[in-house]
N, C-alpha and C. Protein backbone atom coordinates (compact mmCIF):
# COMPACT_ATOMS: atom_id res chain seq x y z
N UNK A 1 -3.00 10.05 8.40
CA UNK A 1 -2.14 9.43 7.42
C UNK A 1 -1.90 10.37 6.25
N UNK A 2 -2.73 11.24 6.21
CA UNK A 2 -2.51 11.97 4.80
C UNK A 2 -1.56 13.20 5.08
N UNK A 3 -1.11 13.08 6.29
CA UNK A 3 -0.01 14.52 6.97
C UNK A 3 0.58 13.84 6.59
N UNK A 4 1.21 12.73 6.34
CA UNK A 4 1.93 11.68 6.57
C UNK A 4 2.69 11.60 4.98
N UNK A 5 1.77 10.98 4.41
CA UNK A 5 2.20 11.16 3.28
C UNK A 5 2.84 12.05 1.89
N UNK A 6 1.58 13.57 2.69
CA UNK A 6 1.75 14.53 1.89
C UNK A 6 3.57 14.91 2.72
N UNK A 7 3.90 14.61 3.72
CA UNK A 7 5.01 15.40 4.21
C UNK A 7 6.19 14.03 3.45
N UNK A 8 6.19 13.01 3.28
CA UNK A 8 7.08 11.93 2.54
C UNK A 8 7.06 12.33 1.36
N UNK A 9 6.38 12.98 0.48
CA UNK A 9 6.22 13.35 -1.10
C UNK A 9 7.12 14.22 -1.15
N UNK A 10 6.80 15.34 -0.23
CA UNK A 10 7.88 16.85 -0.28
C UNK A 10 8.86 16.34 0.01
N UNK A 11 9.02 15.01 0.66
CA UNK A 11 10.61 14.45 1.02
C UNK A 11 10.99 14.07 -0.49
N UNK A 12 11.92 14.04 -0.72
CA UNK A 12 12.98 13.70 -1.95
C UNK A 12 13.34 12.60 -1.64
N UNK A 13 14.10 12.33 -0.16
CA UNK A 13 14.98 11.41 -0.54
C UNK A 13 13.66 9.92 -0.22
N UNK A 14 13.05 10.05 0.51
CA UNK A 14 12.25 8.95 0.15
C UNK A 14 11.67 8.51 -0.80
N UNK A 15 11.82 7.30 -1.08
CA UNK A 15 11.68 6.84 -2.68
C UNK A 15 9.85 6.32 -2.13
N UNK A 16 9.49 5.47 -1.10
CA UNK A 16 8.72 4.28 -1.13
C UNK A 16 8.38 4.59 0.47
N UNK A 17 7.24 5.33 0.91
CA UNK A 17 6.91 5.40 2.38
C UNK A 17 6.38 3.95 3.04
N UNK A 18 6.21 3.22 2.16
CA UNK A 18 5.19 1.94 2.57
C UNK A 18 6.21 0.42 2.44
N UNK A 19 8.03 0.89 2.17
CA UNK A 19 8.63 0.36 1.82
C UNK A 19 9.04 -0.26 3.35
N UNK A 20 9.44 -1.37 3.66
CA UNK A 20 9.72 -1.63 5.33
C UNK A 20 11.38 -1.30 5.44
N UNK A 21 11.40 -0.27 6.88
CA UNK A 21 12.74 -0.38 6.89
C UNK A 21 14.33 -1.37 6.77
N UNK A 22 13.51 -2.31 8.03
CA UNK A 22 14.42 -3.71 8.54
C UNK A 22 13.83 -4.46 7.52
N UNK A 23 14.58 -5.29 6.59
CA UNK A 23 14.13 -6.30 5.64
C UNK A 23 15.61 -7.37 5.85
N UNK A 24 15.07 -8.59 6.13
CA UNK A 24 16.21 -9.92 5.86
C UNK A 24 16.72 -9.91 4.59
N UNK A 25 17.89 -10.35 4.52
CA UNK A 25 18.65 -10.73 3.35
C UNK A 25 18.28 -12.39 2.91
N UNK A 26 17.60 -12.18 1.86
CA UNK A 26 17.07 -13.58 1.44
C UNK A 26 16.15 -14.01 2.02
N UNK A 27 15.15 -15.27 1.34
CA UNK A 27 14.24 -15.50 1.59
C UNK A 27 13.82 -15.95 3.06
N UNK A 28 14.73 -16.90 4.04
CA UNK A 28 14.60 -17.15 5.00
C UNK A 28 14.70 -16.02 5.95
N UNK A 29 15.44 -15.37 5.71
CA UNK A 29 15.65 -14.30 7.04
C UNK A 29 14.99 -13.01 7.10
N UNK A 30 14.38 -12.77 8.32
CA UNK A 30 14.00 -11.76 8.95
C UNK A 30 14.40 -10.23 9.31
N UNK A 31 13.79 -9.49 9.71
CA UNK A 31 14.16 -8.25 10.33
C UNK A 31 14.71 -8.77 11.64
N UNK A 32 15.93 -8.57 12.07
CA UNK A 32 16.48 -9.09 13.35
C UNK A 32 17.44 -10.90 13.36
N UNK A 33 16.99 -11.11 12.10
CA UNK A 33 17.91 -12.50 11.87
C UNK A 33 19.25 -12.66 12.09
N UNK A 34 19.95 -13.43 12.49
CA UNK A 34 21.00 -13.36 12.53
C UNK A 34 21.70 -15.32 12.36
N UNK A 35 22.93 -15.52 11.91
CA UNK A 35 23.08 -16.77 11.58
C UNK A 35 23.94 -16.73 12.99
N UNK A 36 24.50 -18.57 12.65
CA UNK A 36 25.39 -19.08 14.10
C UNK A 36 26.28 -18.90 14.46
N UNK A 37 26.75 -17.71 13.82
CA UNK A 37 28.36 -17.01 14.19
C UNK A 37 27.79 -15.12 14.99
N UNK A 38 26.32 -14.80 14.90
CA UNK A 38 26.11 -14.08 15.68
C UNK A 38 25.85 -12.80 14.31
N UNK A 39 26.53 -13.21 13.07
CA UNK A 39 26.29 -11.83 12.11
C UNK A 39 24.95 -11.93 11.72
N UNK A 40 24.68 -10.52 11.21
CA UNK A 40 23.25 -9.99 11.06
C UNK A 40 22.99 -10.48 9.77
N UNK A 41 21.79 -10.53 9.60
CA UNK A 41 21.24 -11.13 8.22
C UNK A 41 20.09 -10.69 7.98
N UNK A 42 20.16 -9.17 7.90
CA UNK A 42 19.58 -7.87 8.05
C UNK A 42 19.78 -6.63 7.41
N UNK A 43 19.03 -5.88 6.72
CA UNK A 43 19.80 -4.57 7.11
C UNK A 43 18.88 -3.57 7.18
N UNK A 44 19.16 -2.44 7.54
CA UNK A 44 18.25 -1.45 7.90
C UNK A 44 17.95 -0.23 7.18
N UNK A 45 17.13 0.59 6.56
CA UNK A 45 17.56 1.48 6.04
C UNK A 45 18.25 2.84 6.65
N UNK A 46 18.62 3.93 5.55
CA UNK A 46 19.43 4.29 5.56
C UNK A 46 18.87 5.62 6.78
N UNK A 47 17.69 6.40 6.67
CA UNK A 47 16.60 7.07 7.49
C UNK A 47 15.64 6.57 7.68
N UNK A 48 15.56 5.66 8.99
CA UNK A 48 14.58 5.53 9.34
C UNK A 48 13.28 6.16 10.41
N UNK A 49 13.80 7.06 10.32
CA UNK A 49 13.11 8.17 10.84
C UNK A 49 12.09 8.05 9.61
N UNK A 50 12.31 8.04 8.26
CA UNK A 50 11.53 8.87 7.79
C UNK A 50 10.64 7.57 6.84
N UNK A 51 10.40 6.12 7.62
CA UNK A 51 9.46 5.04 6.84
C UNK A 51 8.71 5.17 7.77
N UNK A 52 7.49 4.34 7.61
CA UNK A 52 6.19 4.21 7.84
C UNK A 52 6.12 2.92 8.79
N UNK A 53 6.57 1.65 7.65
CA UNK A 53 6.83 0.87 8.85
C UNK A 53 8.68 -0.16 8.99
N UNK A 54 8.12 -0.59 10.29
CA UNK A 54 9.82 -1.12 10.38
C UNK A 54 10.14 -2.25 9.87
N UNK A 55 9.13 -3.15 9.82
CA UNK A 55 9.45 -4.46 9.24
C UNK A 55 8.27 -4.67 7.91
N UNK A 56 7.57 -5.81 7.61
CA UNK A 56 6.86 -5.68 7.11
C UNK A 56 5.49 -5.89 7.31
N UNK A 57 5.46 -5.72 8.80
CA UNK A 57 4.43 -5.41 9.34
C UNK A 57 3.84 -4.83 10.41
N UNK A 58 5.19 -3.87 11.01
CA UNK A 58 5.13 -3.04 12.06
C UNK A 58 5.72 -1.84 12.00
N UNK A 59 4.47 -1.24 11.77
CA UNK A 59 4.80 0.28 11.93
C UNK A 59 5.77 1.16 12.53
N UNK A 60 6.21 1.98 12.07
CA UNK A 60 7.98 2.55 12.36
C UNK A 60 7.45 3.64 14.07
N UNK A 61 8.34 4.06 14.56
CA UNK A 61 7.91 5.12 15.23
C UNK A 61 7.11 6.05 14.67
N UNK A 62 7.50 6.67 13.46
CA UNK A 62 7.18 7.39 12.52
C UNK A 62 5.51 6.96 11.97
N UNK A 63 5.78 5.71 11.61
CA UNK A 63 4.07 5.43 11.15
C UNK A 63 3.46 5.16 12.30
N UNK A 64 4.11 5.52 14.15
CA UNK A 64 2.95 5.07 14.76
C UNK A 64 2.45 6.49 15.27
N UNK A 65 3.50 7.54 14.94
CA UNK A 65 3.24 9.14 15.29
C UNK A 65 1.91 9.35 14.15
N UNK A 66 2.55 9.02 12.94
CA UNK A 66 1.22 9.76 11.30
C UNK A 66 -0.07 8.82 12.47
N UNK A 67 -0.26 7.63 12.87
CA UNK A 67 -1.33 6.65 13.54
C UNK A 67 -2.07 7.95 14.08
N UNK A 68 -1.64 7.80 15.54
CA UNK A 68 -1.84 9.03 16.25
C UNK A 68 -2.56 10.14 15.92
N UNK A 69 -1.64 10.80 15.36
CA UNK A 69 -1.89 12.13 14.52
C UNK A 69 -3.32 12.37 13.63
N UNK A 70 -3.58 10.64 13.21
CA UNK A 70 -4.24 10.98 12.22
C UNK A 70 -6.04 10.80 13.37
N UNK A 71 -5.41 9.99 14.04
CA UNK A 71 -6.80 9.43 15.57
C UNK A 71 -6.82 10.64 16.17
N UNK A 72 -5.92 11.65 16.81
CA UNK A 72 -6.12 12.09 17.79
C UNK A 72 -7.07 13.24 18.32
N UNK A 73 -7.68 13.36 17.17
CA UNK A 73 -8.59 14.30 17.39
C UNK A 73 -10.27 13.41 17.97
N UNK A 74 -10.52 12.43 17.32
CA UNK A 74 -11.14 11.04 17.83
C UNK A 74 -11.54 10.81 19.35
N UNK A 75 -10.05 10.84 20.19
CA UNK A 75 -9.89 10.32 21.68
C UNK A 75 -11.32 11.32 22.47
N UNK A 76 -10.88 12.43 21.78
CA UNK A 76 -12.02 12.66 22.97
C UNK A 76 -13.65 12.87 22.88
N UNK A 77 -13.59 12.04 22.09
CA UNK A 77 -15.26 11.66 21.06
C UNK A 77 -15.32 10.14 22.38
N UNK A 78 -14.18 9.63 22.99
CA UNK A 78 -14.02 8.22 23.14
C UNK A 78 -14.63 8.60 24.93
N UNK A 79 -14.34 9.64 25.64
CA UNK A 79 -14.35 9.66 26.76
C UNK A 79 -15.93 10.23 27.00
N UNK A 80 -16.41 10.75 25.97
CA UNK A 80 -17.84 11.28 26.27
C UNK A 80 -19.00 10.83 25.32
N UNK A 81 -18.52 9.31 24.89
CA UNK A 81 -19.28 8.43 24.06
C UNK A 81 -20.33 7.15 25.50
C-alpha cells in the first residue's frame, strides 16, 4: 500500500486516493443505479485507473494491484508454512 500511495502523491491530478470512483447521485442511489427510464444515477470518475477503490467499498483494479503488490512477497511464506 505504501507503493501505492507514495506513487498517487507524485500524481497531481489525484486529489483523494481513498476517494470512491463510482458514487450515486443523491442519497438513495448507488454505484450502478439507475431510475425507470433506464438513465444512470451515477457517475464515474474521470481516471479511474488511478483510485483505490470503485465504490465505497470495493477496491478499484488499481487498489486490488497496490493489495497484491503489497502481499506478494508473503505467498510464498504461505506454501512452506
Amino acid at each position: 500500500m505504501t507503493y501505492f500511495f507514495l506513487h498517487c502523491t507524485e500524481n497531481s491530478t489525484l486529489m483523494n486516493p481513498l476517494k470512491a470512483c463510482c458514487v450515486g447521485d443523491g442519497l438513495k442511489n448507488n454505484c450502478g443505479s439507475v431510475d425507470d427510464k433506464g438513465e444512470k444515477k451515477y457517475s464515474v470518475c474521470e481516471k479511474p485507473e488511478l483510485s483505490f477503490f470503485w465504490d465505497g467499498v470495493h477496491p478499484s483494479q488499481n487498489g486490488w494491484q497496490a493489495i497484491y503488490t503489497l502481499l506478494q512477497s508473503s505467498f510464498g511464506q504461505l506454501n512452506h508454512g
